[in-house]
C-alpha atoms as a PDB file:
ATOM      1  CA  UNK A   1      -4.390 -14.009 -21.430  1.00  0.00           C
ATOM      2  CA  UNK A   2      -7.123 -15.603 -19.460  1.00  0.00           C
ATOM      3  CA  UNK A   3      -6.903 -19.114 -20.461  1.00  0.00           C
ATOM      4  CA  UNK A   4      -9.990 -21.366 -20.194  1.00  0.00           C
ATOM      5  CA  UNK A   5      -9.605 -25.329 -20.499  1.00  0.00           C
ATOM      6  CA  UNK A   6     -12.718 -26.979 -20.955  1.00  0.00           C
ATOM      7  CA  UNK A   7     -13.446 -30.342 -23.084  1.00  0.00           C
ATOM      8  CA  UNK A   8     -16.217 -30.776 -25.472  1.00  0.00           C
ATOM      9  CA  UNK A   9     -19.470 -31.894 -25.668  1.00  0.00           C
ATOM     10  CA  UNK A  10     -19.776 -35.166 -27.512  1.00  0.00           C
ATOM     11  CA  UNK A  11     -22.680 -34.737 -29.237  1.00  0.00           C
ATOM     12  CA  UNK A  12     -23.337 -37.289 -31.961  1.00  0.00           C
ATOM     13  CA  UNK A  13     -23.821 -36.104 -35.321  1.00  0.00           C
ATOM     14  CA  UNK A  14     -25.998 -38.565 -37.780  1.00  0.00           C
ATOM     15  CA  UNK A  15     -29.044 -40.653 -36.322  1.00  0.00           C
ATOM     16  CA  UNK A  16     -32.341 -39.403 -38.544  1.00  0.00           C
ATOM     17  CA  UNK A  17     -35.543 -39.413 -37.327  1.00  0.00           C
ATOM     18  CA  UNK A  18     -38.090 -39.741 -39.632  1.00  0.00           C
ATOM     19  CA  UNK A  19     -41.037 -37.334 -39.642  1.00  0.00           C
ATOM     20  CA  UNK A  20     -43.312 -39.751 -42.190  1.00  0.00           C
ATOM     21  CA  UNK A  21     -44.257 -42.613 -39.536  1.00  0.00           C
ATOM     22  CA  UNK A  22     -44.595 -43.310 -35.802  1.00  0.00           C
ATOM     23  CA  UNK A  23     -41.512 -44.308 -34.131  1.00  0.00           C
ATOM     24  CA  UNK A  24     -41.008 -47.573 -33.066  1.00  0.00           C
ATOM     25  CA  UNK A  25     -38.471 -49.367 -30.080  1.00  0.00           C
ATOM     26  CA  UNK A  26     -35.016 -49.709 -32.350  1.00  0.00           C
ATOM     27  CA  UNK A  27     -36.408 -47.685 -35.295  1.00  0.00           C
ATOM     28  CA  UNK A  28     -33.434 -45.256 -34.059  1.00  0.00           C
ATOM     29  CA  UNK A  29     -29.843 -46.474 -34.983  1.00  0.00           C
ATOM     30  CA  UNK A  30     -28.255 -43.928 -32.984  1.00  0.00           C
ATOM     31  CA  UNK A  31     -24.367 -43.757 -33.703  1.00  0.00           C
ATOM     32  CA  UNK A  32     -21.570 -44.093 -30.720  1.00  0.00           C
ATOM     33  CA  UNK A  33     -20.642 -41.407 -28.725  1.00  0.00           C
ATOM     34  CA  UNK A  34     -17.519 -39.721 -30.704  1.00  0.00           C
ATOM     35  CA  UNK A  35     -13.951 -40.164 -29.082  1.00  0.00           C
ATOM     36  CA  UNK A  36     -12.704 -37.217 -29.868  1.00  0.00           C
ATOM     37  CA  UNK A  37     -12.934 -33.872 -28.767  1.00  0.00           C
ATOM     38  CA  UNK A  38     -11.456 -30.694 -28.393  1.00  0.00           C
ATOM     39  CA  UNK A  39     -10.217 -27.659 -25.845  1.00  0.00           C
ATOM     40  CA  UNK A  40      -9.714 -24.088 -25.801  1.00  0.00           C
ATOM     41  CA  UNK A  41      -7.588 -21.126 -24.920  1.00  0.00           C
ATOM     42  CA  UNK A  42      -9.873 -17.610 -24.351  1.00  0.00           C
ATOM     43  CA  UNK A  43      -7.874 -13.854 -25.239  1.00  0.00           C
ATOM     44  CA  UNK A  44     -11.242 -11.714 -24.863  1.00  0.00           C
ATOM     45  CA  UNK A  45     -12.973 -12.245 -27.977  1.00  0.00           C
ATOM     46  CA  UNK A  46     -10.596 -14.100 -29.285  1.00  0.00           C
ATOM     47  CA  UNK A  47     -10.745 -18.517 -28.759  1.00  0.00           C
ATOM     48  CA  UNK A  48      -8.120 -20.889 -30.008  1.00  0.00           C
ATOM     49  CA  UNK A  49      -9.128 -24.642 -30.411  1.00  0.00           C
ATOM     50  CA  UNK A  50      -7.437 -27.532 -30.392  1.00  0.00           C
ATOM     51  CA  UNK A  51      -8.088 -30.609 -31.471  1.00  0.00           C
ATOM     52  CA  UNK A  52      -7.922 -33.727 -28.912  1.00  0.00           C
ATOM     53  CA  UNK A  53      -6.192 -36.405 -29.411  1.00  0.00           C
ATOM     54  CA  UNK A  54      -3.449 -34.851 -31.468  1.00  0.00           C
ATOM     55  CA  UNK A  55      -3.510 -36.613 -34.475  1.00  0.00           C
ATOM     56  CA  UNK A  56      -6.731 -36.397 -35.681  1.00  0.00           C
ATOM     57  CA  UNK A  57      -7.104 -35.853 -39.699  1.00  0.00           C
ATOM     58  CA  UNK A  58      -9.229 -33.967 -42.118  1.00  0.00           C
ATOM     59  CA  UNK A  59     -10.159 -31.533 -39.143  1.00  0.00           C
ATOM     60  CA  UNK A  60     -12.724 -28.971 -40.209  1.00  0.00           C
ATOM     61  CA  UNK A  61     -14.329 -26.230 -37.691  1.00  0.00           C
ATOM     62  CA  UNK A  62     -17.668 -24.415 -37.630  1.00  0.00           C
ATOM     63  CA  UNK A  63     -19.117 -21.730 -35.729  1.00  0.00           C
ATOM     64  CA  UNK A  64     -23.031 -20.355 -35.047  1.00  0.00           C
ATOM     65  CA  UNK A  65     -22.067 -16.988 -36.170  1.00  0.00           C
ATOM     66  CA  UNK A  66     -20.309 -18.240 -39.225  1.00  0.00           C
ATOM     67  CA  UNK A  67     -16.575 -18.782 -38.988  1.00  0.00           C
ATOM     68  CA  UNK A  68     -14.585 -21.820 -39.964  1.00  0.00           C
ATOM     69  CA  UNK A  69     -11.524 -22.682 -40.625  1.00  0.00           C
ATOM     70  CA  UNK A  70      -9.496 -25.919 -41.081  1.00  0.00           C
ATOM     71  CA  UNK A  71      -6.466 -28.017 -38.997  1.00  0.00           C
ATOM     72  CA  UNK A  72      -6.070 -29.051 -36.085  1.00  0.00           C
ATOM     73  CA  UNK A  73      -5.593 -25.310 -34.378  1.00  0.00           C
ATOM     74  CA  UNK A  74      -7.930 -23.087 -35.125  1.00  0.00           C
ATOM     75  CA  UNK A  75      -8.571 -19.445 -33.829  1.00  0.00           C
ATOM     76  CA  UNK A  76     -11.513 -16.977 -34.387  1.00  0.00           C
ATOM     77  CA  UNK A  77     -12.136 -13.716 -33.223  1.00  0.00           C
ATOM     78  CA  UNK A  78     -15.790 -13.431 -32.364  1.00  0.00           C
ATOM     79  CA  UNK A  79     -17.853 -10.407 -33.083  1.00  0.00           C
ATOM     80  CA  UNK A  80     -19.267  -9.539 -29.208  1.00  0.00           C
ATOM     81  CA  UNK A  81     -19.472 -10.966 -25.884  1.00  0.00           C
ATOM     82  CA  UNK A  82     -22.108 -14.070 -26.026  1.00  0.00           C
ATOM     83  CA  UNK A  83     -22.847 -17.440 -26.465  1.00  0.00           C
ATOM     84  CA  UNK A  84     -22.104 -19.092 -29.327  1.00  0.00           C
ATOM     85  CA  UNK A  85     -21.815 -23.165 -30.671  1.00  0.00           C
ATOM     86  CA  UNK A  86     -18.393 -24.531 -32.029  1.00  0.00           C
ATOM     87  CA  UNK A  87     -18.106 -27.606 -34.196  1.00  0.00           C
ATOM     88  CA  UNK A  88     -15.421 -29.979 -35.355  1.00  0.00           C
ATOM     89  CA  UNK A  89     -15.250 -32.725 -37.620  1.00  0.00           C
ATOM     90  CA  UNK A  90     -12.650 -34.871 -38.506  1.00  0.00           C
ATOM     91  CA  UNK A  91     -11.225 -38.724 -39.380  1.00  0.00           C
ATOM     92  CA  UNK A  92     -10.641 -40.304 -36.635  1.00  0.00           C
ATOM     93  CA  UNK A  93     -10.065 -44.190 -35.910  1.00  0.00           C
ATOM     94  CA  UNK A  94     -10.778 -44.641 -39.747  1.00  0.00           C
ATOM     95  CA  UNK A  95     -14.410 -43.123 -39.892  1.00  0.00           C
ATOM     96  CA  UNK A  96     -15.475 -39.316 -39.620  1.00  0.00           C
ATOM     97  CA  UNK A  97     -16.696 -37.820 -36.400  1.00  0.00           C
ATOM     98  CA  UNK A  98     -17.902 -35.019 -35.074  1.00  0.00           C
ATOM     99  CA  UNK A  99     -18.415 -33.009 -31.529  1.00  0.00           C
ATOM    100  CA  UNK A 100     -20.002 -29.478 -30.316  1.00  0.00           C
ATOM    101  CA  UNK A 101     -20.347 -27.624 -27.500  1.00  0.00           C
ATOM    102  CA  UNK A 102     -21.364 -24.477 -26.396  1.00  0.00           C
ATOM    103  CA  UNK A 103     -18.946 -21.448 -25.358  1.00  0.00           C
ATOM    104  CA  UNK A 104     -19.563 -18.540 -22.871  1.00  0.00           C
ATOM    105  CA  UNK A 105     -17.397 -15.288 -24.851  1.00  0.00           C
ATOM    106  CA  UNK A 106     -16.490 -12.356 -23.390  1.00  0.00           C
ATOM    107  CA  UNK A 107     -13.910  -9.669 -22.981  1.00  0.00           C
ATOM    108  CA  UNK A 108     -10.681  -9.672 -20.579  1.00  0.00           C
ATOM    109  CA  UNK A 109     -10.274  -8.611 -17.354  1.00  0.00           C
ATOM    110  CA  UNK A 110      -8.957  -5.401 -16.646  1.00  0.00           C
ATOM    111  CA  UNK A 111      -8.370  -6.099 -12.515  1.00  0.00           C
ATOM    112  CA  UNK A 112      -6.605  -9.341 -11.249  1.00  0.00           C
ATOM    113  CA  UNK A 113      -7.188 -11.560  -7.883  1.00  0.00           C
ATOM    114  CA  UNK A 114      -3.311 -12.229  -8.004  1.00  0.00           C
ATOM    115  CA  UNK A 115      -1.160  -9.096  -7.988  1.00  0.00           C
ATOM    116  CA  UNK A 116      -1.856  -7.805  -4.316  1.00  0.00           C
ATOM    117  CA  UNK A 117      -3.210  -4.709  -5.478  1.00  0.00           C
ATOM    118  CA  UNK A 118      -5.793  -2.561  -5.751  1.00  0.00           C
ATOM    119  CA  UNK A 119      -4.919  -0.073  -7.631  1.00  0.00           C
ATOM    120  CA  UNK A 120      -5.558  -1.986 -11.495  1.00  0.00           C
ATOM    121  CA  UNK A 121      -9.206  -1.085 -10.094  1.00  0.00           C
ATOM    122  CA  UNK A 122      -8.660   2.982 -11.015  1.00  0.00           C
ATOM    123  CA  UNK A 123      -8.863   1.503 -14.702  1.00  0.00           C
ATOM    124  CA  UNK A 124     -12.710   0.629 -14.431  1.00  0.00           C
ATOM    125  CA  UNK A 125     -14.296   3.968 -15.435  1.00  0.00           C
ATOM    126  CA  UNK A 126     -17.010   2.390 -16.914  1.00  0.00           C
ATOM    127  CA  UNK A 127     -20.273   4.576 -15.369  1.00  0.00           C
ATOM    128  CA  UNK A 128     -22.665   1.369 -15.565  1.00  0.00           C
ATOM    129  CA  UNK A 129     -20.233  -0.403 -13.143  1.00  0.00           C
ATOM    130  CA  UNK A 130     -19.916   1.663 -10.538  1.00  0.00           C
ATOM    131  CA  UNK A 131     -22.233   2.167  -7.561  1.00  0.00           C
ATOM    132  CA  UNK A 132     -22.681   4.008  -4.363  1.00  0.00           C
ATOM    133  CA  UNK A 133     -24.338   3.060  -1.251  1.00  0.00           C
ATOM    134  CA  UNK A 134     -27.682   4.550  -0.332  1.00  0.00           C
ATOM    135  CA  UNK A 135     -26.699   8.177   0.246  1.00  0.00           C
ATOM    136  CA  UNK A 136     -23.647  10.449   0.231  1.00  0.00           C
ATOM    137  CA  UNK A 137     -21.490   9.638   3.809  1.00  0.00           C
ATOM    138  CA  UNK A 138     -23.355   6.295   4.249  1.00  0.00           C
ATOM    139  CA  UNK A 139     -20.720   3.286   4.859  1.00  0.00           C
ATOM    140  CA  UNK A 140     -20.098   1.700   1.563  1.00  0.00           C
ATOM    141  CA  UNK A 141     -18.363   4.951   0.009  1.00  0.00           C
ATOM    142  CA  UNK A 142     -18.193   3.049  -3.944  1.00  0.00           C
ATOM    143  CA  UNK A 143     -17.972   0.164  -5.493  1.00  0.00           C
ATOM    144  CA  UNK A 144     -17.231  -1.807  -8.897  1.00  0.00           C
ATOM    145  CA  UNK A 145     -17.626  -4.697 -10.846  1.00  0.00           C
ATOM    146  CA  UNK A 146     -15.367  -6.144 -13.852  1.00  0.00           C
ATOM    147  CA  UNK A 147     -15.860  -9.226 -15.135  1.00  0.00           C
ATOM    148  CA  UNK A 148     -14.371 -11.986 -17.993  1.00  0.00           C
ATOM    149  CA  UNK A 149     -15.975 -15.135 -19.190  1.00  0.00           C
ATOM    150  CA  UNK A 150     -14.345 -16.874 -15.947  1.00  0.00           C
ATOM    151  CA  UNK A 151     -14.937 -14.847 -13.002  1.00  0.00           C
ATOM    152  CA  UNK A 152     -17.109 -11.828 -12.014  1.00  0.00           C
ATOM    153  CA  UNK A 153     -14.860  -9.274 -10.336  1.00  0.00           C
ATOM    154  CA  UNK A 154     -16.125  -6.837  -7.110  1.00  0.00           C
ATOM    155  CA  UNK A 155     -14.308  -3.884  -5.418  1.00  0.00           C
ATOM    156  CA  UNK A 156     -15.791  -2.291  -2.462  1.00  0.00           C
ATOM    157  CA  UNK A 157     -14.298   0.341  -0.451  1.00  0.00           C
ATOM    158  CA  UNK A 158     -16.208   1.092   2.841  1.00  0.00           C
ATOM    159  CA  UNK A 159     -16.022   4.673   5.303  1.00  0.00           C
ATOM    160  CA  UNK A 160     -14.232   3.398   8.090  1.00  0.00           C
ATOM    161  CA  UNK A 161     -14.946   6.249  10.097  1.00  0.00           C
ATOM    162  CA  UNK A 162     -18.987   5.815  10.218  1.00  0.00           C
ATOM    163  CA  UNK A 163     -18.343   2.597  11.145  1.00  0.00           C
ATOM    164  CA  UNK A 164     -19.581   2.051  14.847  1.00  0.00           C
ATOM    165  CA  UNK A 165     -18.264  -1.506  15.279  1.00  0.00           C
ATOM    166  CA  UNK A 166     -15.324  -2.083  17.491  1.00  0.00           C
ATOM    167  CA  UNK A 167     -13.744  -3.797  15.044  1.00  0.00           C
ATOM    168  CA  UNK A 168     -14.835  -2.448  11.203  1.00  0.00           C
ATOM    169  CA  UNK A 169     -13.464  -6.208   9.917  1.00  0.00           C
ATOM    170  CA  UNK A 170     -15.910  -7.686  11.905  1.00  0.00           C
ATOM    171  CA  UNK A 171     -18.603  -6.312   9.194  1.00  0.00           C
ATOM    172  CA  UNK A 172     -21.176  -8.919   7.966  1.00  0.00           C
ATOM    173  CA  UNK A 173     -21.407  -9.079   4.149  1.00  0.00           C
ATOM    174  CA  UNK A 174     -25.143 -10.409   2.342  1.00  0.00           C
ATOM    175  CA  UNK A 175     -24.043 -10.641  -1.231  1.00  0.00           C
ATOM    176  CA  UNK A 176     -27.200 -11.778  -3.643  1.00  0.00           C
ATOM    177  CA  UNK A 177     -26.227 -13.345  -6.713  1.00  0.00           C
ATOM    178  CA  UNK A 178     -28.871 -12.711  -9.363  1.00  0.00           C
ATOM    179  CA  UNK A 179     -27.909 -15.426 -12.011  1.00  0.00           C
ATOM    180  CA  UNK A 180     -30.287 -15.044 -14.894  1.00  0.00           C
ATOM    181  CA  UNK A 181     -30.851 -10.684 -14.122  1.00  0.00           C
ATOM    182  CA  UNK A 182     -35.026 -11.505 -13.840  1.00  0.00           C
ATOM    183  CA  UNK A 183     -36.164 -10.502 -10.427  1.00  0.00           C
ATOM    184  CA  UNK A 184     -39.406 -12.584 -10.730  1.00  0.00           C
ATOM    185  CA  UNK A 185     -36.920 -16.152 -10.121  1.00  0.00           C
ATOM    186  CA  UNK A 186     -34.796 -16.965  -6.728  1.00  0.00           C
ATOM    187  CA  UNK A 187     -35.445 -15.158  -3.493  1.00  0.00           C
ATOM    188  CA  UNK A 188     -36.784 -11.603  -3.416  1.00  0.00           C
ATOM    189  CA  UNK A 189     -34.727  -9.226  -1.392  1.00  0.00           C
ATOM    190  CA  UNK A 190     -34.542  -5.153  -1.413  1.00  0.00           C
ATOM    191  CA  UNK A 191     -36.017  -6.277  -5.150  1.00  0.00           C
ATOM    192  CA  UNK A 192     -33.341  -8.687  -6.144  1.00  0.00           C
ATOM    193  CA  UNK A 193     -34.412 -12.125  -7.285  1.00  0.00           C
ATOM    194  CA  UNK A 194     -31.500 -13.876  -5.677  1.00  0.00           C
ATOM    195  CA  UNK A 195     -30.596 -17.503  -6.650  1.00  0.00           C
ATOM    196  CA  UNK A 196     -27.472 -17.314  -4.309  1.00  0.00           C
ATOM    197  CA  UNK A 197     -26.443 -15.746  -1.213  1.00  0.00           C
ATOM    198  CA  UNK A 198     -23.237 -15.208   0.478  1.00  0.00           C
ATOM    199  CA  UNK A 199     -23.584 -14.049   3.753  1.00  0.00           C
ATOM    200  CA  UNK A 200     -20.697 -13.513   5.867  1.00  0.00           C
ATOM    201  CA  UNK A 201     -17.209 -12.056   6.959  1.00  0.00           C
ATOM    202  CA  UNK A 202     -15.092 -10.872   4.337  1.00  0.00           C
ATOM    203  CA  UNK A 203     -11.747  -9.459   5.842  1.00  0.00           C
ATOM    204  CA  UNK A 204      -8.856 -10.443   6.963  1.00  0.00           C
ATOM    205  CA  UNK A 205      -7.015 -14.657   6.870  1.00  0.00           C
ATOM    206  CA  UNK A 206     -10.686 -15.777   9.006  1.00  0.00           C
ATOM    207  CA  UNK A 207     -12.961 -14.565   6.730  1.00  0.00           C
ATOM    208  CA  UNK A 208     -15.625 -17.003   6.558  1.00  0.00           C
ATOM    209  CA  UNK A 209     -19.021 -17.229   4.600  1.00  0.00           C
ATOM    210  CA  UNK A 210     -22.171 -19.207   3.984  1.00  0.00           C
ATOM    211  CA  UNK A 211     -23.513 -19.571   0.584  1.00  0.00           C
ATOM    212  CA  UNK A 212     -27.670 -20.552   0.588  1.00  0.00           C
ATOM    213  CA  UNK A 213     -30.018 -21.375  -2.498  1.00  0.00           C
ATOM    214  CA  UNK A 214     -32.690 -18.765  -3.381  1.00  0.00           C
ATOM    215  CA  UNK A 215     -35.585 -20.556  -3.658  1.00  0.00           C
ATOM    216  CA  UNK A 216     -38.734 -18.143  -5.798  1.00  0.00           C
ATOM    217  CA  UNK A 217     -41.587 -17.675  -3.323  1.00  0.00           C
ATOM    218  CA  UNK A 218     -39.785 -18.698  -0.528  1.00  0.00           C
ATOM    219  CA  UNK A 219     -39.414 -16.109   2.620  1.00  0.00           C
ATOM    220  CA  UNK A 220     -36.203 -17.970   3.940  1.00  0.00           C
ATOM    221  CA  UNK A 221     -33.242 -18.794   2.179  1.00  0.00           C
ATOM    222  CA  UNK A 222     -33.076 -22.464   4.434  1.00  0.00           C
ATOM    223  CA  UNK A 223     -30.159 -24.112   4.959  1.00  0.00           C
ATOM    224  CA  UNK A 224     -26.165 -23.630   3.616  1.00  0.00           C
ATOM    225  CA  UNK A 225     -25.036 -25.273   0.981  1.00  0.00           C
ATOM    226  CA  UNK A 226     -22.824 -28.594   1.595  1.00  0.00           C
ATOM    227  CA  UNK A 227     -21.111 -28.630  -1.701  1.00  0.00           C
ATOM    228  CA  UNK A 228     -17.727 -27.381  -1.087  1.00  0.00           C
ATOM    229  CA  UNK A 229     -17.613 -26.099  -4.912  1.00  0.00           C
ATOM    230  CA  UNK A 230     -19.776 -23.391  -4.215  1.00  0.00           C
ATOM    231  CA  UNK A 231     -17.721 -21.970  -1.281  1.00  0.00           C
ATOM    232  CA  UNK A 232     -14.303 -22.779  -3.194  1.00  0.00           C
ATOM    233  CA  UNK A 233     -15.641 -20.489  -6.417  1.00  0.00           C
ATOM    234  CA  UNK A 234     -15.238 -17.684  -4.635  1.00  0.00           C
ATOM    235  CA  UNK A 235     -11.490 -15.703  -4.496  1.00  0.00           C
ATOM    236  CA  UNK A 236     -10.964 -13.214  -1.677  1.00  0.00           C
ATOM    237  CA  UNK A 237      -8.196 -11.313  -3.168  1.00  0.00           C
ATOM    238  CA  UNK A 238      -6.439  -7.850  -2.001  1.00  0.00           C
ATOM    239  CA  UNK A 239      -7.357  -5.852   1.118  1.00  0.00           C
ATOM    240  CA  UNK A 240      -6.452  -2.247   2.426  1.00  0.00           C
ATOM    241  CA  UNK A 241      -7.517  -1.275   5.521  1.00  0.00           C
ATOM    242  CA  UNK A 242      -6.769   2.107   7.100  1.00  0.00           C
ATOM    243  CA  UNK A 243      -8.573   4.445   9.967  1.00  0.00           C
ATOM    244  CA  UNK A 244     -10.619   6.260   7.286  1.00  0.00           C
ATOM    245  CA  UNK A 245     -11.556   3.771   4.480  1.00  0.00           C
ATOM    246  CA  UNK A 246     -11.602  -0.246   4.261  1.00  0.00           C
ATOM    247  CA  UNK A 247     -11.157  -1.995   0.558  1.00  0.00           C
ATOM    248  CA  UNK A 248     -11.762  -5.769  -0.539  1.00  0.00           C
ATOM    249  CA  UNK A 249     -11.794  -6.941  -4.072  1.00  0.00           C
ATOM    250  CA  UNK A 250     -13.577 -10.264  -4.157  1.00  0.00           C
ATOM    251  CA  UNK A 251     -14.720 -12.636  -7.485  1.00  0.00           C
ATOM    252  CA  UNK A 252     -16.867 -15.562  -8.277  1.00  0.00           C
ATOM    253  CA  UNK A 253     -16.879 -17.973 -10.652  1.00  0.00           C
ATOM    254  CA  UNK A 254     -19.304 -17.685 -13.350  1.00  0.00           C
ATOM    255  CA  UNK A 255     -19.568 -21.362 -14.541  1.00  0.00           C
ATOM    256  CA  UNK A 256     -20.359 -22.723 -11.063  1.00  0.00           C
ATOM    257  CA  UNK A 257     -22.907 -19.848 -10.362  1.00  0.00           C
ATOM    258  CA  UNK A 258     -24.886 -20.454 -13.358  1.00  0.00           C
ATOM    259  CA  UNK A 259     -24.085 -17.057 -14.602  1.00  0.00           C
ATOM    260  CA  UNK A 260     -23.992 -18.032 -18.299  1.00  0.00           C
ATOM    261  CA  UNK A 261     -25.629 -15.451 -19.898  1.00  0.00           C
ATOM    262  CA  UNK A 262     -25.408 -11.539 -20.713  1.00  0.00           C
ATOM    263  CA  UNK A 263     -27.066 -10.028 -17.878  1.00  0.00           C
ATOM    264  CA  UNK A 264     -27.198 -10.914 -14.440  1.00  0.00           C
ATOM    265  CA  UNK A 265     -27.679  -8.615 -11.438  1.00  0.00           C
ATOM    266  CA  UNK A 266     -26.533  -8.265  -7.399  1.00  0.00           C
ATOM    267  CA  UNK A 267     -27.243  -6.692  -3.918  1.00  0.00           C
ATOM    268  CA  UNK A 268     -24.797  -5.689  -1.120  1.00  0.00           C
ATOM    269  CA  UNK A 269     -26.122  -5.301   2.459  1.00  0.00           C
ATOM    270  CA  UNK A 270     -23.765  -4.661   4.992  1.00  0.00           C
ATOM    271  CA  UNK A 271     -24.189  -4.824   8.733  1.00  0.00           C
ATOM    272  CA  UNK A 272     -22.627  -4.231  11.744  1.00  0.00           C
ATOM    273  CA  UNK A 273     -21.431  -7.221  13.764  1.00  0.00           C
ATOM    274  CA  UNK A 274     -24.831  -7.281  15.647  1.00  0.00           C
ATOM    275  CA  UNK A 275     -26.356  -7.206  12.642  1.00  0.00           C
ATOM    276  CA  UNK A 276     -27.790  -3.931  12.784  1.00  0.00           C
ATOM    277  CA  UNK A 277     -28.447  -2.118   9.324  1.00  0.00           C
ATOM    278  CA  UNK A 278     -25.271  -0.268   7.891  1.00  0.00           C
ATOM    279  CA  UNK A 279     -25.840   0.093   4.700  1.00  0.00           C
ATOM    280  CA  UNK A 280     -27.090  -0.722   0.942  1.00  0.00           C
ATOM    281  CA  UNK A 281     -25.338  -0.682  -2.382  1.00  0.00           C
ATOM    282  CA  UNK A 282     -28.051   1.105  -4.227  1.00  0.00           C
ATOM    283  CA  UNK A 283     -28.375   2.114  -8.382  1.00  0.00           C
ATOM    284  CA  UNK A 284     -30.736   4.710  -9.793  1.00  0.00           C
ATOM    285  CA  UNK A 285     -32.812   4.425  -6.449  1.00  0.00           C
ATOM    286  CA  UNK A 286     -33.048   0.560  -6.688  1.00  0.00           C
ATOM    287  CA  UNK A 287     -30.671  -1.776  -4.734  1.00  0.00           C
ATOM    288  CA  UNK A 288     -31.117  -4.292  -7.291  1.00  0.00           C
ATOM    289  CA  UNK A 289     -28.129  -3.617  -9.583  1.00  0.00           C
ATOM    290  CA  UNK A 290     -28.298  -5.418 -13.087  1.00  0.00           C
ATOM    291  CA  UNK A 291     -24.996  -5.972 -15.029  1.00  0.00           C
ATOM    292  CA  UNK A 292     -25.087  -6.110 -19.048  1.00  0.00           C
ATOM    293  CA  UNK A 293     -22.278  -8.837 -19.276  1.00  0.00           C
ATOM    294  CA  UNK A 294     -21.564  -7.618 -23.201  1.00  0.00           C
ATOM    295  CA  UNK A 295     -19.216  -4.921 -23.607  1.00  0.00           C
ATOM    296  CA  UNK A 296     -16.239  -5.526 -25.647  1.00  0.00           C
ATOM    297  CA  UNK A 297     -13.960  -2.989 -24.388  1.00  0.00           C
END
């Protein structure tokens, strides 16, 4: 169960505007920020929410695509990967209050960062996640994606043996991170509208890696980002390496990427450690690769 502990948006419910007249300085009587709240638990489609603090009374739920329910637990079983608003009321301090927030749905995982292996990746046979690099016998030999409402999930396994570095770990890695899937916004690259780029070395305990801002119209991506949260979102997780074929899985998180929505897209350009072209992930003749972030299976 990928759990998912996040606590609501206070959102005050009950100041009224009126429509009739022009608004005036203190013609609002807007109510105090609620102090309660609540968390939840994600199972794929399925979200549990619980009330916070404890004893709240009279606890009511609502959701935007029309479940509700009653106590301070509450589970619902939503009908597709999406985003969707959750509300709860309830007594509180003597007086009735209520908070919303949004919540990013999806379905589980089927790979994991955490069980050194490799092989829960044979299990994604989903066509529309899994790529090739430019031609047959070029470097990046496959490649697939997985994702959950947390994390977007990457497998790449690269030829080895058309590798002409000394050293094949030694590989430098530009990842694009297309957050909202529109190749009009963030940097334009091999046609992928990049808000994000990772650019670095992936393998092995001193892998390192840059993350820049895409910036739309710009022809540079300018200078790293400082913010350590960026660099600390993404999970190196198990590697193979052999004389024939090299395999990473890698993930990112979706919540500090921005990617909050049902599509977003990616690019993968590898190159040698002189930074001579190797090789393109590639899709239907494009190397933009767009991800529709709504199955349910």
């Amino acid at each position: 169960m990928k759990i998912n502990k996040i606590i609501a948006l206070a959102i005050t419910a009950g100041f009224l505007l009126s429509t009739m007249s022009c608004v005036h300085d203190g013609d609002l009587n807007l109510d105090p920020v609620p102090d309660i709240a609540f968390t939840y638990t994600s199972d794929g489609l399925t979200l549990t929410f619980t009330s916070d603090p404890a004893d709240i009374s009279d606890v009511t739920w609502s959701t935007s695509d029309g479940g509700s329910g009653s106590g301070t637990t509450f589970s619902h079983e939503f009908p597709s990967p999406s985003t969707y608003w959750v509300e709860m009321t309830g007594t509180y301090n003597g007086k009735q209050q209520s908070v919303s927030t949004k919540v990013l749905v999806a379905k589980p995982a089927i790979v994991s960062m955490t069980d050194n292996t490799l092989s829960d990746w044979d299990n994604v046979k989903y066509e529309d996640f899994i790529f090739t690099g430019q031609e047959e016998g070029s470097v990046i030999k496959v490649g697939k994606v997985d994702y959950d409402s947390n994390w977007l999930y990457f497998y790449v396994a690269l030829n080895a043996s058309v590798i002409t570095s000394s050293n094949a770990t030694d590989l430098i890695w530009d990842f694009f991170i297309d957050v909202d899937g529109d190749s009009s916004t963030g940097f334009s690259y091999h046609d992928v509208g990049g808000e994000y780029l990772i650019e670095g070395k992936l393998f092995d305990d001193d892998a390192w890696y840059d993350v820049y801002p895409g910036v739309t119209g710009a022809d540079w991506w300018g200078d790293p980002i400082t913010d350590p949260k960026y660099v600390n979102a993404i999970v190196i997780g198990a590697q193979e390496k052999t004389d024939d074929v090299y395999r990473i899985e890698f993930a990112i998180n979706r919540s500090v990427y921005g990617i909050t929505g049902t599509i977003a897209g990616f690019g993968l350009c590898q190159f040698d450690n002189d930074w001579s072209d190797l090789d393109y992930m590639t899709y239907e003749g494009s190397t933009a690769i767009l991800l529709s972030l709504d199955k349910t299976e």
